[in-house]
C-alpha atoms as a PDB file:
ATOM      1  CA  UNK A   1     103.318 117.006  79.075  1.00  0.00           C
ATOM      2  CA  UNK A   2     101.917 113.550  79.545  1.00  0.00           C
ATOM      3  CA  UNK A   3     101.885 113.623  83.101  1.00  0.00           C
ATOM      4  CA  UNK A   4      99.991 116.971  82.983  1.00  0.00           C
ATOM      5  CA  UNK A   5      97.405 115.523  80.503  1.00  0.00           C
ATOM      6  CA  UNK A   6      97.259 112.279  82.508  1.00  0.00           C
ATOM      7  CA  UNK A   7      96.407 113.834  85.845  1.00  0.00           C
ATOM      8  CA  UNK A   8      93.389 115.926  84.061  1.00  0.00           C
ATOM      9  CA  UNK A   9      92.601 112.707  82.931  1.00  0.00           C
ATOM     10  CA  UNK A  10      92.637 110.564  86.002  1.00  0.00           C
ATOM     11  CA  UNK A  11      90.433 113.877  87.420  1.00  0.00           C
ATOM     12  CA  UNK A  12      88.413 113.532  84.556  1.00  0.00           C
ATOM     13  CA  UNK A  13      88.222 109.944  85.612  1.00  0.00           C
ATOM     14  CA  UNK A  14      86.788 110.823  89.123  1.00  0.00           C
ATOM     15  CA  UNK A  15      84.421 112.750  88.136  1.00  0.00           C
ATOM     16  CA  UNK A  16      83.221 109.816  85.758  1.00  0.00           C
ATOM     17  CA  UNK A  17      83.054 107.435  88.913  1.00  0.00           C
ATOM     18  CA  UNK A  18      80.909 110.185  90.879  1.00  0.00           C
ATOM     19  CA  UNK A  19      78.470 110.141  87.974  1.00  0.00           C
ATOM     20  CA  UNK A  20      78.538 106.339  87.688  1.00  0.00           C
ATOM     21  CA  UNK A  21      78.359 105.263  91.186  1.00  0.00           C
ATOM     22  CA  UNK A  22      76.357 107.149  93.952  1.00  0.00           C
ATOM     23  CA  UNK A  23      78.530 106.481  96.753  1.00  0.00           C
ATOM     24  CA  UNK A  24      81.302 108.582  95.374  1.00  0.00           C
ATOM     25  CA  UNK A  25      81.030 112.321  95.468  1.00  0.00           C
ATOM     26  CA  UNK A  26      83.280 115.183  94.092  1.00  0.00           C
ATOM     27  CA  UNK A  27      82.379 118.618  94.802  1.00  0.00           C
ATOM     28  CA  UNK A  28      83.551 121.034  91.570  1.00  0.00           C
ATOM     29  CA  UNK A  29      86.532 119.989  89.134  1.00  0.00           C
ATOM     30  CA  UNK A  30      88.890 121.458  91.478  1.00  0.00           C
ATOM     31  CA  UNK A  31      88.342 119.026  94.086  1.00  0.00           C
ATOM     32  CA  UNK A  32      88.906 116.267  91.455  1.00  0.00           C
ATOM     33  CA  UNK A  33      91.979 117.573  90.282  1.00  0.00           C
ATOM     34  CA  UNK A  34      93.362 117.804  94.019  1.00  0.00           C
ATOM     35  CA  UNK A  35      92.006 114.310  94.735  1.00  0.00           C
ATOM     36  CA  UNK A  36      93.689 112.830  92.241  1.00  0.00           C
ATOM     37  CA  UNK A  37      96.746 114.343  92.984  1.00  0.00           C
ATOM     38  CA  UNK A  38      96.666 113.096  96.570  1.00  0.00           C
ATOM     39  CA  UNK A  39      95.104 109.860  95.312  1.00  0.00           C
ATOM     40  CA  UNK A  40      98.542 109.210  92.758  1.00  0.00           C
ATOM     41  CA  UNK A  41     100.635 110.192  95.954  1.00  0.00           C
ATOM     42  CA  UNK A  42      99.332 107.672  97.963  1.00  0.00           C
ATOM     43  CA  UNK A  43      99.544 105.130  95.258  1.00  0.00           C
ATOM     44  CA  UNK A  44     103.098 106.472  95.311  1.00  0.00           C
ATOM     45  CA  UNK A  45     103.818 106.369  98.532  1.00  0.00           C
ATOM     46  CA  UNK A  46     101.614 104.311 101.133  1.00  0.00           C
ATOM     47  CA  UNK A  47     100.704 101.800  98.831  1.00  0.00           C
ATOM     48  CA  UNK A  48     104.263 100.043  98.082  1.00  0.00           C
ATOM     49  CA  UNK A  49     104.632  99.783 102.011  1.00  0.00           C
ATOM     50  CA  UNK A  50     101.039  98.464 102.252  1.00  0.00           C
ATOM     51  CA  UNK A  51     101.901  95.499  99.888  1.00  0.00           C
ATOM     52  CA  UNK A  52     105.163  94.761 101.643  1.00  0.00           C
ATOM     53  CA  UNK A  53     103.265  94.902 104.943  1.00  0.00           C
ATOM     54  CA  UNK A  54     100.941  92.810 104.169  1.00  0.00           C
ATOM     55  CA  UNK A  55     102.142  90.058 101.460  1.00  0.00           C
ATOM     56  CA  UNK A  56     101.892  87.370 103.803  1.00  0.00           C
ATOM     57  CA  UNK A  57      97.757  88.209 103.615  1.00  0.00           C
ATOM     58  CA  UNK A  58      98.184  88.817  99.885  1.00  0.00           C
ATOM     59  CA  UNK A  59      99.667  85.209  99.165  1.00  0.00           C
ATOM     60  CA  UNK A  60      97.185  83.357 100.942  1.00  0.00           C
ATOM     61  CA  UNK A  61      94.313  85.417  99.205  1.00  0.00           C
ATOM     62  CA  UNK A  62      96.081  85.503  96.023  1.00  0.00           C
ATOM     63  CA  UNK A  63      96.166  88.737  95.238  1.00  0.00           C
ATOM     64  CA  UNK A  64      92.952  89.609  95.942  1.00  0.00           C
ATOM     65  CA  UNK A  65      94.069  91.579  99.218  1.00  0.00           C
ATOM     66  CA  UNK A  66      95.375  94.034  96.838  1.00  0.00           C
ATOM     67  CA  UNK A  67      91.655  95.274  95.666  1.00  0.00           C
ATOM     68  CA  UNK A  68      91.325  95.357  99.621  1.00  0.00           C
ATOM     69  CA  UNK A  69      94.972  98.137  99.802  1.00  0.00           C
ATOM     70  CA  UNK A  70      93.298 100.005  96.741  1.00  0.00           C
ATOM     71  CA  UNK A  71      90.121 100.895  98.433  1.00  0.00           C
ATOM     72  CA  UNK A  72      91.361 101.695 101.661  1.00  0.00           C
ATOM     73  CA  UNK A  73      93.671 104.044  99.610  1.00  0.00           C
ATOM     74  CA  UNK A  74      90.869 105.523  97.957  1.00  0.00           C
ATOM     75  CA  UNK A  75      88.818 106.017 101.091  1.00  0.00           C
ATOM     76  CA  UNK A  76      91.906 108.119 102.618  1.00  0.00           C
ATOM     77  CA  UNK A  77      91.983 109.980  99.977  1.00  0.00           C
ATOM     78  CA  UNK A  78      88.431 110.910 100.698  1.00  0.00           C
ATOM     79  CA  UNK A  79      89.359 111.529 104.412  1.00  0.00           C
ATOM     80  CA  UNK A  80      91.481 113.866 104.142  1.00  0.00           C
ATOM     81  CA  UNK A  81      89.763 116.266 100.948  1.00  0.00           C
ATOM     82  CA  UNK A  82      86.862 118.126 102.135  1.00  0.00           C
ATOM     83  CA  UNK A  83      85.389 118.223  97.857  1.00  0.00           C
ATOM     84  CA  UNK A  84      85.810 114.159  97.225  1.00  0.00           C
ATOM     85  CA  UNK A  85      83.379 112.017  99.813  1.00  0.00           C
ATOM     86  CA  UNK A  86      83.175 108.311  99.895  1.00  0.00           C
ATOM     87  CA  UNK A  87      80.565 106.756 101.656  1.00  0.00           C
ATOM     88  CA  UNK A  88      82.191 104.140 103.160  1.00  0.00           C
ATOM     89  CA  UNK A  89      84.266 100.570 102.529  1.00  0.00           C
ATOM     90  CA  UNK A  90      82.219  98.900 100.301  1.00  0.00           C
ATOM     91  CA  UNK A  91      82.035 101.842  98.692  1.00  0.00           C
ATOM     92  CA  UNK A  92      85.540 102.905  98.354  1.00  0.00           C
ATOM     93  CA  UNK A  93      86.123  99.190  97.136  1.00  0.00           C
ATOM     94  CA  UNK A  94      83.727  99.912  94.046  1.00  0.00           C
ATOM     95  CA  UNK A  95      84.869 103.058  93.512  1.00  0.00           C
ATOM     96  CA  UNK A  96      88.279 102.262  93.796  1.00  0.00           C
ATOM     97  CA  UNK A  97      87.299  99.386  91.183  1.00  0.00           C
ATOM     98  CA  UNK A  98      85.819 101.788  88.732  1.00  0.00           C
ATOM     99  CA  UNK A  99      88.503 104.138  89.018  1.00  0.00           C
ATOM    100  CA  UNK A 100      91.296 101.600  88.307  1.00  0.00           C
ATOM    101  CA  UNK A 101      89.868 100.574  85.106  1.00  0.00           C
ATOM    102  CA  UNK A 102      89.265 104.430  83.854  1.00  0.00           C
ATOM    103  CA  UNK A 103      92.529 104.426  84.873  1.00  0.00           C
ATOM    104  CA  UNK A 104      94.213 101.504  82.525  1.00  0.00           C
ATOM    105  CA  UNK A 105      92.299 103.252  79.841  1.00  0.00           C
ATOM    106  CA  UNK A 106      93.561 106.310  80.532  1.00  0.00           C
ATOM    107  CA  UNK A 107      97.061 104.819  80.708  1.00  0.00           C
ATOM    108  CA  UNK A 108      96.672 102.722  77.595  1.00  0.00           C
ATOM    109  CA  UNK A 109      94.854 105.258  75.393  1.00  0.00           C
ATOM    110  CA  UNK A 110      98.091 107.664  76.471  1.00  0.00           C
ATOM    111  CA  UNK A 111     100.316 105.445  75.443  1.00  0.00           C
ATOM    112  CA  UNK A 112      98.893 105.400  72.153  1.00  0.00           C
ATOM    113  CA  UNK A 113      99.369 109.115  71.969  1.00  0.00           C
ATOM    114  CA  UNK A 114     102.477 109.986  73.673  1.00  0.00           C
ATOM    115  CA  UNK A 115     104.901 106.547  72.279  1.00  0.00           C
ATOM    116  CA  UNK A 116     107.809 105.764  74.349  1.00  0.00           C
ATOM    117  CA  UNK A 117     111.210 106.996  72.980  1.00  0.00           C
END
């Protein structure tokens, strides 16, 4: 059940970025919903090897090369969904920004709700 109520959310969430920033665009619901999904498997899968790949990078910026893996995440997303458009880097980097804190809110408000066992 949380999962379920965390990916309308984290749609939710998208749509909130598109309305907040201009250089984000989602379509209809729908194409939130899906880009969310794809954007949590990415996180899921691309990003861990990202970070290992480039740690090295990530040291010597300290940690600010992760912001960098986020939004290029984010802009993939928006590659590959025809509904979710991203205008480009700098754009997928604030994007990507507002997203992640909807996101800890998200995260922390369902926390709150749904208490570990």
């Amino acid at each position: 059940m949380k999962l379920i109520v965390k990916w309308l959310l984290s749609a939710c969430a998208l749509l909130a970025v598109a309305y907040i920033y201009g250089g984000v665009a989602v379509s209809s619901f729908g194409s939130a919903l899906i880009a969310a999904f794809v954007i949590g498997l990415f996180n899921t899968v691309v990003r861990p090897i990202l970070v290992v790949l480039t740690l090295p990078v990530t040291v010597v910026t300290l940690g600010l090369f992760l912001f960098v893996i986020n939004a290029l995440m984010f802009w993939s997303a928006s590659g590959v969904l025809d509904g979710f458009q991203v205008d480009g880097f700098g754009a997928a980097l604030i994007g990507s920004l507002i997203y992640s804190v909807l996101s800890l809110l998200i995260q922390s408000a369902l926390e709150g709700l749904f208490p570990q066992q």
